[in-house]
Structure formats: structure tokens, C-alpha cells
C-alpha atoms as a PDB file:
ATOM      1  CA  UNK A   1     -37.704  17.197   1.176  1.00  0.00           C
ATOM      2  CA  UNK A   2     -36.473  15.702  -1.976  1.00  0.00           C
ATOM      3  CA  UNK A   3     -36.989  11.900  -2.430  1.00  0.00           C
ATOM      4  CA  UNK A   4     -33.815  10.073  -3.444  1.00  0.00           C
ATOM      5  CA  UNK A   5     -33.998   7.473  -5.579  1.00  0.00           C
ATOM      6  CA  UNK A   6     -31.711   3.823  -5.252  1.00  0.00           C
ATOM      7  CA  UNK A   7     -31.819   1.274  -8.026  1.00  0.00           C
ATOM      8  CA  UNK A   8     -31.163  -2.827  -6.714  1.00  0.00           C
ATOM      9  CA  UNK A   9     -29.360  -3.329 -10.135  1.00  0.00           C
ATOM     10  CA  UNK A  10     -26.431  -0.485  -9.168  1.00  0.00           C
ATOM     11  CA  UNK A  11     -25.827  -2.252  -5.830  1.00  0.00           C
ATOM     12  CA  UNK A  12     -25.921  -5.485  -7.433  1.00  0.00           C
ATOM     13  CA  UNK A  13     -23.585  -4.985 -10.100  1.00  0.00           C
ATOM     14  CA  UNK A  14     -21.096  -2.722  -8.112  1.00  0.00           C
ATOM     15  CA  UNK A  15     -17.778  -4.572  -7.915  1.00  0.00           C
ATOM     16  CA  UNK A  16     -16.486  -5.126  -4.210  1.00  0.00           C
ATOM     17  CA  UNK A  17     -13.340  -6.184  -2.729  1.00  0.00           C
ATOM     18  CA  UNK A  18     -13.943  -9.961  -1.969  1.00  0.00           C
ATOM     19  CA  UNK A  19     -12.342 -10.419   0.864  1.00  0.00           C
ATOM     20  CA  UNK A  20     -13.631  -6.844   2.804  1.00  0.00           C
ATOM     21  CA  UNK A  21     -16.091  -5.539   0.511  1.00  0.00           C
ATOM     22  CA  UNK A  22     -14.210  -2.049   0.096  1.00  0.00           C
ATOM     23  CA  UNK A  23     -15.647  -0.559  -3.256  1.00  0.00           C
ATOM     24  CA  UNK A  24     -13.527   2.187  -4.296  1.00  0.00           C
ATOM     25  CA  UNK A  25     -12.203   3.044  -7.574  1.00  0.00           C
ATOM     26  CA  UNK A  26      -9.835   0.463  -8.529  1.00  0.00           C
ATOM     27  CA  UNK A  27     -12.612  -2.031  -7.943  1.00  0.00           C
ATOM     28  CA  UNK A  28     -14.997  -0.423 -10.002  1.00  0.00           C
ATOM     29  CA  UNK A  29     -13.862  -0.395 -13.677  1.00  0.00           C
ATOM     30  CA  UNK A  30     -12.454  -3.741 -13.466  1.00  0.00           C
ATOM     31  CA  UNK A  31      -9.414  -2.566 -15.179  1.00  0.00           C
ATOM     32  CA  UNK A  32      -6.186  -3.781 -12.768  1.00  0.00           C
ATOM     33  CA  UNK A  33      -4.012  -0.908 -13.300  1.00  0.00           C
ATOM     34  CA  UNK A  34      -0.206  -1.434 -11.637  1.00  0.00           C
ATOM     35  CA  UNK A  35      -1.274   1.403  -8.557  1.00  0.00           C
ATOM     36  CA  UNK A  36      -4.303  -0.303  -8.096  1.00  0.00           C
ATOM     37  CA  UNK A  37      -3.863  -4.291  -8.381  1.00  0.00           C
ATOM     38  CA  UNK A  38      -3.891  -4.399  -4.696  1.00  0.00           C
ATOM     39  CA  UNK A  39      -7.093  -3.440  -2.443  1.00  0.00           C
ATOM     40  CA  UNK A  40      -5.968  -0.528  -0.569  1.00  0.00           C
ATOM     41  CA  UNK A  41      -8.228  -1.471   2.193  1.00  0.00           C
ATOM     42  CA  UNK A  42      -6.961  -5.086   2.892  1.00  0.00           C
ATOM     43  CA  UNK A  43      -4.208  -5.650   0.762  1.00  0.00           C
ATOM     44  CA  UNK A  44      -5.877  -8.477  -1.413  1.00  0.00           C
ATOM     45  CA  UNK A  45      -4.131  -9.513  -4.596  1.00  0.00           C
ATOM     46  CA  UNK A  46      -6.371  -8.458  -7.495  1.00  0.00           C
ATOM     47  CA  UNK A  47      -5.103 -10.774  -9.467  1.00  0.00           C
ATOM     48  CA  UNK A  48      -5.541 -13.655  -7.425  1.00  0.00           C
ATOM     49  CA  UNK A  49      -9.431 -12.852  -6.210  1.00  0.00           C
ATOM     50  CA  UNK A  50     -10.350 -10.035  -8.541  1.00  0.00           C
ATOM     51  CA  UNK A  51     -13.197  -7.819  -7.433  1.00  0.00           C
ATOM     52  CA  UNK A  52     -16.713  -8.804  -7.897  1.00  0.00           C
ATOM     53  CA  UNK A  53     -20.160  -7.716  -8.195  1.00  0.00           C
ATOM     54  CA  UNK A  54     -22.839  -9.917  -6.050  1.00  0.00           C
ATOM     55  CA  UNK A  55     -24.600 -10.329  -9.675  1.00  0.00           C
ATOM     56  CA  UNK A  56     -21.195 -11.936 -10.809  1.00  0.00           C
ATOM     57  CA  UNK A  57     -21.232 -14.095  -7.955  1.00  0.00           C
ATOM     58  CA  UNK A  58     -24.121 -15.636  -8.506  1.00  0.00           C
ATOM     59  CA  UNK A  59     -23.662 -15.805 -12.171  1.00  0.00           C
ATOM     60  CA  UNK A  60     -26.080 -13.163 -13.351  1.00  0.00           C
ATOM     61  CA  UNK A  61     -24.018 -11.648 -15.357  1.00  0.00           C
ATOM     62  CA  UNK A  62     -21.656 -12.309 -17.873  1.00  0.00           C
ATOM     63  CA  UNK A  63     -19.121  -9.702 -18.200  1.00  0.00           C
ATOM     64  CA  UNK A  64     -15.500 -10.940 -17.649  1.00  0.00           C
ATOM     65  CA  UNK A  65     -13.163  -9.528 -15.252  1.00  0.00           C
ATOM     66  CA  UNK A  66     -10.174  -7.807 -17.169  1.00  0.00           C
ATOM     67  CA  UNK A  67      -6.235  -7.996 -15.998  1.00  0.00           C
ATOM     68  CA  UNK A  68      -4.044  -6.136 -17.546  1.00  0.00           C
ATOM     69  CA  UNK A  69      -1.021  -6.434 -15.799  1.00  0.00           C
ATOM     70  CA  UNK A  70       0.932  -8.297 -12.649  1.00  0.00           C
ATOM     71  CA  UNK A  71       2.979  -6.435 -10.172  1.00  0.00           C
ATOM     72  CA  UNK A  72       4.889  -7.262  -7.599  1.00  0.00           C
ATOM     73  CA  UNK A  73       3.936  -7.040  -3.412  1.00  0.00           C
ATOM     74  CA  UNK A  74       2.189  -4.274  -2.582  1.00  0.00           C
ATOM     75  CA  UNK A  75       3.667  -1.279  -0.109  1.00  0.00           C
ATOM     76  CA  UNK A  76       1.680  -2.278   2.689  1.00  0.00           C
ATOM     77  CA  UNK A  77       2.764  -5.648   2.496  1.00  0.00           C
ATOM     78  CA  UNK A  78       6.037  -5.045   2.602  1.00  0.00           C
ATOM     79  CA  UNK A  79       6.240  -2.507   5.314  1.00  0.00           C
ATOM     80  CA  UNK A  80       3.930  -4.969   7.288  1.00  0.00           C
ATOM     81  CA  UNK A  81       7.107  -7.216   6.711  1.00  0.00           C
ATOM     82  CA  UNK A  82       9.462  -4.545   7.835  1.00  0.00           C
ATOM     83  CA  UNK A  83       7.600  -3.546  10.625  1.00  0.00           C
ATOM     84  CA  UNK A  84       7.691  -7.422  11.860  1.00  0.00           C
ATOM     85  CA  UNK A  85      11.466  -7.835  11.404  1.00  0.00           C
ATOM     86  CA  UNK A  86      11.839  -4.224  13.357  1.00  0.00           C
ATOM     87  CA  UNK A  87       9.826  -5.706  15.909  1.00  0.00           C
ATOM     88  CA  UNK A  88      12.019  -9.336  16.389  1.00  0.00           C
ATOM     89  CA  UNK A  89      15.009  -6.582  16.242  1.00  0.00           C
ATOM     90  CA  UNK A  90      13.976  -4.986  19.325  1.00  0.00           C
ATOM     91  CA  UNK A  91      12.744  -8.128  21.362  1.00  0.00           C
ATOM     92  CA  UNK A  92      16.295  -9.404  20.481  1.00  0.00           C
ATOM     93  CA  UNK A  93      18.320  -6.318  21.560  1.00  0.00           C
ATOM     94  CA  UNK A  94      15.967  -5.527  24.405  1.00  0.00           C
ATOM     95  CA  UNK A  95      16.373  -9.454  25.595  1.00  0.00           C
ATOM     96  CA  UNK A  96      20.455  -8.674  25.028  1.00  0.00           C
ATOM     97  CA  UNK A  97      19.900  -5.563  27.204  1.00  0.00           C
ATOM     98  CA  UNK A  98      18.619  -7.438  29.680  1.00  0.00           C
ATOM     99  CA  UNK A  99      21.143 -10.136  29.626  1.00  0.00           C
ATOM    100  CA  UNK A 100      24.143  -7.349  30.046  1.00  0.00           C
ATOM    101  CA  UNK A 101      22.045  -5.607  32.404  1.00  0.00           C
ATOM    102  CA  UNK A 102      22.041  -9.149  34.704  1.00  0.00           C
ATOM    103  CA  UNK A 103      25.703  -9.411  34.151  1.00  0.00           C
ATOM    104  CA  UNK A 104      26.692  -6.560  35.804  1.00  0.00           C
ATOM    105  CA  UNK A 105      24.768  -6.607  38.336  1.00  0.00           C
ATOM    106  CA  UNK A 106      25.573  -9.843  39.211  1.00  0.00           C
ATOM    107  CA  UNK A 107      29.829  -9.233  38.509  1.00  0.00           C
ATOM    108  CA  UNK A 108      28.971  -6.152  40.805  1.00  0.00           C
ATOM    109  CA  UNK A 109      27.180  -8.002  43.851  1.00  0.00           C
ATOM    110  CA  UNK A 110      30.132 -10.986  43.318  1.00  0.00           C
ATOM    111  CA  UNK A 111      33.152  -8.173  43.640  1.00  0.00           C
ATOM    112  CA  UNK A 112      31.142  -6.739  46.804  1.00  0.00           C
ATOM    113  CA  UNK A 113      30.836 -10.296  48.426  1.00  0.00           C
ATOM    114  CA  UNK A 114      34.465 -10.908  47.826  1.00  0.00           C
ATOM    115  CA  UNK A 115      35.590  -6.958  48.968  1.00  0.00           C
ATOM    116  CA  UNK A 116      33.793  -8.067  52.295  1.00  0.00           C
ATOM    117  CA  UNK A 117      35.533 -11.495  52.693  1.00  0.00           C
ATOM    118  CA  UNK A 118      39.057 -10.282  51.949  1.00  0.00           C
END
């Protein structure tokens, strides 16, 4: 069996998503580039909290971070924002189902009381 070998300083100085540690490869150069300023894990702004190693955290090294470039919302935020307007949509229209739903039934059981007085 082959040994493998690990070095502490490569998991020390690998950059990591700050707020869910993801470390993929638009965390890793430290480049922002416009497809990957957001973390495709979470959906953290870059350029807010930009990636960091646990060697930059604690101030062991000195390498800046490097942003090249703002962007706007990411996809995922904005179909999380479409998805929760869709979802009021259909609580509304499924509460004004209801509603017409109770109507009628109601408008039907008044024109049967009446049919059976008159």
C-alpha cells in the first residue's frame, strides 16, 4: 500500500468559503471573476466576505485578497426570490379558491332552503 502524504501548510493556506467552508475553484485563486463572485454553495457575496485561508484568519500570512470586479445578485438569489413570490401567488389564489369555493356552496344551500320554504 502506498503511503500518502498531507502537508498542514496546504490545508492551512487553502482559501474557504467563510460562511460554509465550500473550497472549490473560485475560492482558490482569489481572483473574483464575474461567474464566480458568488459561492456556489451558499450564495455568499465574494465581495462582501471574500474567501479565506485559516492562515489569513489568524494573520499568518500576508497575501491580499484580490477583486477584480462587482456584479450584480447572483442566479440563485434571484430565483430564491422568484420562487418566494410564486409561492405568496399560490397561497393567495388558493385562499381565493377557497373563498369562491365557500360562496357557492353557501348561495347553493341558501337557494335550497328557500326552494323548500316557497
Amino acid at each position: 500500500m502506498t503511503a500518502v502524504r498531507t502537508s498542514r501548510s496546504t490545508s492551512i493556506h487553502r482559501r474557504l468559503c467563510v460562511r460554509c467552508g465550500f473550497d472549490g475553484r473560485a475560492v482558490q485563486d482569489g481572483v473574483i471573476r464575474r461567474s464566480d463572485a458568488w459561492c456556489p454553495n451558499c450564495g455568499c457575496d465574494f465581495h462582501r466576505r471574500p474567501p479565506r485561508s485559516y492562515a489569513e484568519m489568524e494573520g499568518l500570512d500576508n497575501a491580499p485578497f484580490v477583486s477584480v470586479e462587482k456584479v450584480a445578485a447572483p442566479p440563485r438569489r434571484r430565483s430564491r426570490a422568484r420562487r418566494q413570490f410564486l409561492r405568496r401567488l399560490e397561497r393567495c389564489l388558493a385562499v381565493l379558491f377557497v373563498l369562491i369555493v365557500s360562496f357557492v356552496v353557501a348561495a347553493h344551500f341558501v337557494y335550497l332552503g328557500l326552494s323548500m320554504i316557497g
